[in-house]
C-alpha atoms as a PDB file:
ATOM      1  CA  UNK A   1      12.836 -27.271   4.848  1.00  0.00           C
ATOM      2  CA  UNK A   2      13.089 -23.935   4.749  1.00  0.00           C
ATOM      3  CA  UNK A   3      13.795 -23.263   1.055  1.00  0.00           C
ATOM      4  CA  UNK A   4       9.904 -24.774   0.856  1.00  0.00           C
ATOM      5  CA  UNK A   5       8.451 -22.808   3.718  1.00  0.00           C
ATOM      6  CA  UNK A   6       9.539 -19.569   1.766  1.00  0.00           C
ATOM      7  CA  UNK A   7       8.505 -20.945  -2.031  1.00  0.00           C
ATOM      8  CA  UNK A   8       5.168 -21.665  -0.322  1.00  0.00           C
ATOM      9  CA  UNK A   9       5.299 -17.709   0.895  1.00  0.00           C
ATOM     10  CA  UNK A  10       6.258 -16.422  -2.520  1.00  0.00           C
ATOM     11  CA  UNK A  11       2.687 -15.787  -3.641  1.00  0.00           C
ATOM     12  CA  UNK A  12       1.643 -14.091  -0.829  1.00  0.00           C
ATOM     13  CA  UNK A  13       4.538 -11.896  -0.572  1.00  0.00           C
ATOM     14  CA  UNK A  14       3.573 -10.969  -4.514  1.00  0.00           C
ATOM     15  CA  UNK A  15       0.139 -10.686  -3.563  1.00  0.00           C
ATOM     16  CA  UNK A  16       0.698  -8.268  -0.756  1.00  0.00           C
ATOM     17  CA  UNK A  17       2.775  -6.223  -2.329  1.00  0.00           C
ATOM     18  CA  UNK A  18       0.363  -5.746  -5.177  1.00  0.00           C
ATOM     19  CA  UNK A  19      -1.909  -4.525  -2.862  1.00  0.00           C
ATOM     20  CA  UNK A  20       1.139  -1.984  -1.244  1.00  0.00           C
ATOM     21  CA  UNK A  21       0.977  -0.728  -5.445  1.00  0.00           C
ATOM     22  CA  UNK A  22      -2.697  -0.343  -4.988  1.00  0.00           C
ATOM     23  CA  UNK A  23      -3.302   1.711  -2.066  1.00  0.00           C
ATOM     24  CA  UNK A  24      -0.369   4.038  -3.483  1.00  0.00           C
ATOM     25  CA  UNK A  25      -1.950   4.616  -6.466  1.00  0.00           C
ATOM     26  CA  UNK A  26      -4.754   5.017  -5.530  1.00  0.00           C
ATOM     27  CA  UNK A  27      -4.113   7.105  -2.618  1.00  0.00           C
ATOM     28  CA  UNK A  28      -1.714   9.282  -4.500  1.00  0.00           C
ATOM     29  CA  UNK A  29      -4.847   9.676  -7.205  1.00  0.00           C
ATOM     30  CA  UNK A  30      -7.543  10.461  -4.448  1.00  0.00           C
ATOM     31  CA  UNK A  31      -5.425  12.659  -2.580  1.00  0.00           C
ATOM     32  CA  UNK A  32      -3.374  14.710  -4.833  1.00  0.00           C
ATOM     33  CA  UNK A  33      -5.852  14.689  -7.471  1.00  0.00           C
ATOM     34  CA  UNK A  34      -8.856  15.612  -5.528  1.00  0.00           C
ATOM     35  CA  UNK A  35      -6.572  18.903  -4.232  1.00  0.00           C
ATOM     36  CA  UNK A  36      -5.721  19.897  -7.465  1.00  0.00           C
ATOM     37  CA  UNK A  37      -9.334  19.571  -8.826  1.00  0.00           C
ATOM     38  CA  UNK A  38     -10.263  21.269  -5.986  1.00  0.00           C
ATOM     39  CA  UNK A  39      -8.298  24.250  -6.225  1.00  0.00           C
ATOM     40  CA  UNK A  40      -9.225  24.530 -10.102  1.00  0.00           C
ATOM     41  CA  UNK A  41     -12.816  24.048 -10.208  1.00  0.00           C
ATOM     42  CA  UNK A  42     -13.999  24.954  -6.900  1.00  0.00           C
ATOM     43  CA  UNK A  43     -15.688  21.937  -6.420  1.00  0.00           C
ATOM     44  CA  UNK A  44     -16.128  21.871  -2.290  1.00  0.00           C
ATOM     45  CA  UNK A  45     -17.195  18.237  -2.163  1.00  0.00           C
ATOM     46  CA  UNK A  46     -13.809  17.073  -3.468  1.00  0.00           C
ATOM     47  CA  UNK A  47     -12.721  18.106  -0.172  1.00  0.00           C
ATOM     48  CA  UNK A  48     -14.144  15.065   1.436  1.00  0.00           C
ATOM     49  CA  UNK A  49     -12.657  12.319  -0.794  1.00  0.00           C
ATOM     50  CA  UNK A  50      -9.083  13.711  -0.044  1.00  0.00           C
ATOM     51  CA  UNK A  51      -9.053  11.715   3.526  1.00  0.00           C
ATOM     52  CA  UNK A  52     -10.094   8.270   1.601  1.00  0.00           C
ATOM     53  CA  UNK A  53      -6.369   8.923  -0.359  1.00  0.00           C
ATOM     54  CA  UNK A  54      -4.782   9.939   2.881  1.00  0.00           C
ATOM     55  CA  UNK A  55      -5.952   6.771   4.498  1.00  0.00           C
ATOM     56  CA  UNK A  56      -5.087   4.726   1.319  1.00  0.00           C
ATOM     57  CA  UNK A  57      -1.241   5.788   1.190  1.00  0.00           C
ATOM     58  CA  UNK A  58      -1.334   5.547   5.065  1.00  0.00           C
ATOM     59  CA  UNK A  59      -2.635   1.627   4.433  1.00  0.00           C
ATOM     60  CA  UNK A  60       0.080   1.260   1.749  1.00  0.00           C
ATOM     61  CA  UNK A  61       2.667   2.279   4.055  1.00  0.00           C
ATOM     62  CA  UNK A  62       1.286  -0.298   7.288  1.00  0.00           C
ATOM     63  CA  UNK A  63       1.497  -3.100   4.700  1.00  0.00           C
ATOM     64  CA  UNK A  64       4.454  -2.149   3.297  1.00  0.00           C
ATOM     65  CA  UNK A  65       6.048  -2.226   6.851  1.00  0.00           C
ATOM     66  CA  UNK A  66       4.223  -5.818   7.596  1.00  0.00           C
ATOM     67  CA  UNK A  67       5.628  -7.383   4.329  1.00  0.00           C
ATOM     68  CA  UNK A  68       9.125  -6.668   5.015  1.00  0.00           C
ATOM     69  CA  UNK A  69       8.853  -7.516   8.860  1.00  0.00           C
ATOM     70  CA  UNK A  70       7.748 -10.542   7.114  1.00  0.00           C
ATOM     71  CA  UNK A  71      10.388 -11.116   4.619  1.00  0.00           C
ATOM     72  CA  UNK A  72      12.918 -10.278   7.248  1.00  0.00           C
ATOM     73  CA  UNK A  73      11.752 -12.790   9.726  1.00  0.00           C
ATOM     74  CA  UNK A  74      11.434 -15.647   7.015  1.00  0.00           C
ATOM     75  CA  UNK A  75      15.124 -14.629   6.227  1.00  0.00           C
ATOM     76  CA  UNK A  76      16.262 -15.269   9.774  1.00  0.00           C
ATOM     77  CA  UNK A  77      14.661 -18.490   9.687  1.00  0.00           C
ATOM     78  CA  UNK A  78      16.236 -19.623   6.439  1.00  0.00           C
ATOM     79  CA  UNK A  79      19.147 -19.012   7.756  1.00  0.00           C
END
């Protein structure tokens, strides 16, 4: 039974970390990349989209954490 419980949890697990992908990306794009625009064209209202990639890469991390709690406590079970 538990062989199925974790093929049933396979797509979420893929889904979720997708999303971990996502919010790095995008976080590392937002953040870093609004800085360095920031300190080459002077541009002051790139300041305020560097948060939005600071909270991004902080999101990546929580989920990151939550998918391997996850994985670790489907392991447990399986065995």
């Amino acid at each position: 039974m538990g062989q199925f419980y974790i093929a049933a949890d396979t797509h979420i697990k893929h889904s979720m970390i997708n999303w971990v992908g996502y919010c790095f990306l995008m976080g590392v794009l937002l953040f870093s990349g609004s800085l360095y625009l920031l300190s080459i064209t002077g541009i002051r209202w790139l300041g305020m989209v560097t948060p939005l990639g600071g909270i991004l890469l902080l999101s990546g991390w929580l989920l990151l954490v939550v998918l391997a709690r996850k994985h670790a406590r489907l392991r447990l079970k399986a065995d």
